[in-house]
Protein backbone atom coordinates (compact mmCIF):
# COMPACT_ATOMS: atom_id res chain seq x y z
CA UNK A 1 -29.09 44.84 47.55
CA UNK A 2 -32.21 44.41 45.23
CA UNK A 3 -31.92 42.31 42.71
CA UNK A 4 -30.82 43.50 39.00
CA UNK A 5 -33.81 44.25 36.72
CA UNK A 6 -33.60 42.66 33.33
CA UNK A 7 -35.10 43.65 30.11
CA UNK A 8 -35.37 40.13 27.99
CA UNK A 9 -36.48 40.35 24.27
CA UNK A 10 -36.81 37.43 22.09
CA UNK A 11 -39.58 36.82 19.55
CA UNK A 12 -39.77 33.32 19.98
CA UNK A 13 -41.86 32.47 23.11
CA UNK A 14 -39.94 29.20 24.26
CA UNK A 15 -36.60 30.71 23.93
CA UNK A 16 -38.28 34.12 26.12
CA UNK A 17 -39.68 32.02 28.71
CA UNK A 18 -36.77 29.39 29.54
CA UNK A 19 -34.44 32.22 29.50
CA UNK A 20 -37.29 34.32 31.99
CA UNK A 21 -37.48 31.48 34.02
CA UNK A 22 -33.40 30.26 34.33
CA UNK A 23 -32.79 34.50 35.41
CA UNK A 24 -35.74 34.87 37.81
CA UNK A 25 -34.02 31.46 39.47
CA UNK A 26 -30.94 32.66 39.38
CA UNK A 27 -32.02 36.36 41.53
CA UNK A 28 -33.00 38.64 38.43
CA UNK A 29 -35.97 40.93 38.02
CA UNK A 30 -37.18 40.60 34.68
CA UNK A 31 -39.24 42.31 32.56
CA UNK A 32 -39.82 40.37 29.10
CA UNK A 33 -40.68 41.65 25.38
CA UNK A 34 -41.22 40.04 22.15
CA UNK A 35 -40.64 42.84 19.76
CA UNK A 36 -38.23 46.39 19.48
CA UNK A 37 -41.20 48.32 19.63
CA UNK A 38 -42.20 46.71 23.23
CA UNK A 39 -38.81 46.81 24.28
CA UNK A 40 -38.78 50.67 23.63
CA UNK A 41 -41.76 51.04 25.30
CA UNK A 42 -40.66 49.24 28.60
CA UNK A 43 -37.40 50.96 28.70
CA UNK A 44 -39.01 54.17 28.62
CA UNK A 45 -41.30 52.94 31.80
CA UNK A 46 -38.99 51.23 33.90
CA UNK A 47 -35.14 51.63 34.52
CA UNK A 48 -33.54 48.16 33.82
CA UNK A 49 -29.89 47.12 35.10
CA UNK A 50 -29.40 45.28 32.00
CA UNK A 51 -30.85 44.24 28.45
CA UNK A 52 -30.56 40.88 26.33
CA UNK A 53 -31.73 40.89 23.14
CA UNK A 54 -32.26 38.83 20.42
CA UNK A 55 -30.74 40.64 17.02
CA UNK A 56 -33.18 38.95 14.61
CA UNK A 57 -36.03 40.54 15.72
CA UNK A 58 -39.63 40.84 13.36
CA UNK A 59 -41.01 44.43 12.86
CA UNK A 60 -39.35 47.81 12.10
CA UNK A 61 -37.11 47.79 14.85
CA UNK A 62 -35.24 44.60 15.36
CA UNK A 63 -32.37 44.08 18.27
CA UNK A 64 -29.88 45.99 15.59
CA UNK A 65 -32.27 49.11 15.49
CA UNK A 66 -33.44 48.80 19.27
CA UNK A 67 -29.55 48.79 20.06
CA UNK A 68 -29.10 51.86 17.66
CA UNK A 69 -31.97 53.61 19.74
CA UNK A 70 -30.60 52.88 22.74
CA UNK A 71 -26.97 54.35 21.67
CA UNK A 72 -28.71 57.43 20.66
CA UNK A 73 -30.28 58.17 24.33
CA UNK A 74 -27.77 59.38 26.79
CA UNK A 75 -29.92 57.24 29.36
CA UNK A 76 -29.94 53.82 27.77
CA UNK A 77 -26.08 54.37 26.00
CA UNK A 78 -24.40 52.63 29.32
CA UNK A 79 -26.88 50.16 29.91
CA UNK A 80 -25.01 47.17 29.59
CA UNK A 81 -26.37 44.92 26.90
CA UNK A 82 -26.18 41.45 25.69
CA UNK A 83 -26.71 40.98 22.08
CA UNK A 84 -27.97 36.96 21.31
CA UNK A 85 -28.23 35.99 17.31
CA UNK A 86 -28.37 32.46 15.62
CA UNK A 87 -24.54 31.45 14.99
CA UNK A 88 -21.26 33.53 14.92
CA UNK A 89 -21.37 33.80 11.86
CA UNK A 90 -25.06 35.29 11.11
CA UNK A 91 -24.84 38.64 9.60
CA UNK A 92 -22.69 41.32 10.03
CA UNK A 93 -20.68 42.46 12.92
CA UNK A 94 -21.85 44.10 15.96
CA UNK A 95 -19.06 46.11 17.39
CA UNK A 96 -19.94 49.16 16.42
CA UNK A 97 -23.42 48.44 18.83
CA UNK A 98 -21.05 48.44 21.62
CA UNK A 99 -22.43 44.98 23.53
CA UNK A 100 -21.31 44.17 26.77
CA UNK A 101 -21.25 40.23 25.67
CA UNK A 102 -22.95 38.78 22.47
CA UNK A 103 -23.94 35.28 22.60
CA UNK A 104 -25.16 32.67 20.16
CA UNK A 105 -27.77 30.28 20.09
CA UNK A 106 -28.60 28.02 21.16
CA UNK A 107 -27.80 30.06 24.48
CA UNK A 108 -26.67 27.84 27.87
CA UNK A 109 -29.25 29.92 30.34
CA UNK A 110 -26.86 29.16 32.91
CA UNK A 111 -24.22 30.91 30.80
CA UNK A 112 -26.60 33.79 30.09
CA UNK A 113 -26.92 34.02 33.77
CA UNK A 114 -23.72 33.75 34.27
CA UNK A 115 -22.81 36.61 31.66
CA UNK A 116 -25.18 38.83 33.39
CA UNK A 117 -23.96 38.48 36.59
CA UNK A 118 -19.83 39.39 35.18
CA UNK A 119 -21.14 42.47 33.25
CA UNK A 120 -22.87 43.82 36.29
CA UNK A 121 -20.06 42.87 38.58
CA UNK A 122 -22.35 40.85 40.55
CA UNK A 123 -20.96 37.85 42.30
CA UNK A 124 -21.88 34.58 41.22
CA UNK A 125 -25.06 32.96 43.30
CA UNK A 126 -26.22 29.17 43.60
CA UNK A 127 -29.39 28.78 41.30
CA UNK A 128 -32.52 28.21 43.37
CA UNK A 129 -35.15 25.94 42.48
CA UNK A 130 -38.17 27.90 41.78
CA UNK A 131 -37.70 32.01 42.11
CA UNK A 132 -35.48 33.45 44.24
CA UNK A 133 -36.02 36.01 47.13
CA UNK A 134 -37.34 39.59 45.36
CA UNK A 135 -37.03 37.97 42.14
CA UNK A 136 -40.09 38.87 39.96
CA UNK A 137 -41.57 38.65 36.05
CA UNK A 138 -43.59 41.73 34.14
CA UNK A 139 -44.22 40.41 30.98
CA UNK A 140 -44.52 43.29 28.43
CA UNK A 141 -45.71 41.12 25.28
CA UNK A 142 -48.64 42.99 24.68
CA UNK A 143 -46.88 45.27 23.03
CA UNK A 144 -47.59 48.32 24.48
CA UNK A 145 -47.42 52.01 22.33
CA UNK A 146 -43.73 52.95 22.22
CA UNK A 147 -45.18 57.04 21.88
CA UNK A 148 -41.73 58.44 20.90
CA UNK A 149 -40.06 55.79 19.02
């Protein structure tokens, strides 16, 4: 079974690359974007098992309006997603963006991983040191043209 491909998006680059690096040990693929417009762009070049996303994103389409995007296409409405903000109680309510978990930070990677693994209905796996067999990075922080968002 190849391993789940992940679509991470955070804006803040420590946060994006502990959480890359915790998932790639524990057996994801994962693809990583710092805005909504790159994470538009990479789910309309790659098909992704899963998405986190920060809510609190900078730029026209933060995690709320990348979520609201991805409810709108028939190919991204199932795609399980975990939605990551600062506190429970930072802004409104996200129910109506249908998340398959919602977590706050300061986020326990292992529990992200964790997470990930119960809303795919993957079985729990030891975490490796280093990267784990097939597990790979594309980094999509150059923010690449999004041409029909």
């Amino acid at each position: 079974m190849a391993p789940p491909a992940v679509l991470l998006v955070d804006d803040d680059t420590e946060v994006r690359e502990v959480l890359r690096d915790v998932l790639l040990a524990s057996g994801f693929r994962v693809t990583t974007a710092r805005s909504g417009e790159a994470a538009l762009a990479a789910l309309q070049m790659r098909t992704f098992d899963a998405v986190v996303t920060d809510l609190w994103l900078p730029g026209a389409i933060d995690g709320w309006e990348l979520r609201r995007r991805m409810l709108a296409r028939p190919e991204w409405r199932r795609l399980p997603t975990v939605l990551t903000r600062v506190g429970a109680d930072a802004g409104p309510p996200v129910a109506h963006l249908a998340p398959a978990a919602t977590l706050n930070k300061p986020i326990d990677p292992d529990e992200l991983a964790g997470t990930l693994r119960r809303v795919l209905g993957r079985p729990a796996e030891p975490r490796a040191e280093g990267r784990a067999a097939g597990a790979r990075a594309v980094a999509s922080d150059e923010e690449p043209r999004c041409p029909s968002c």
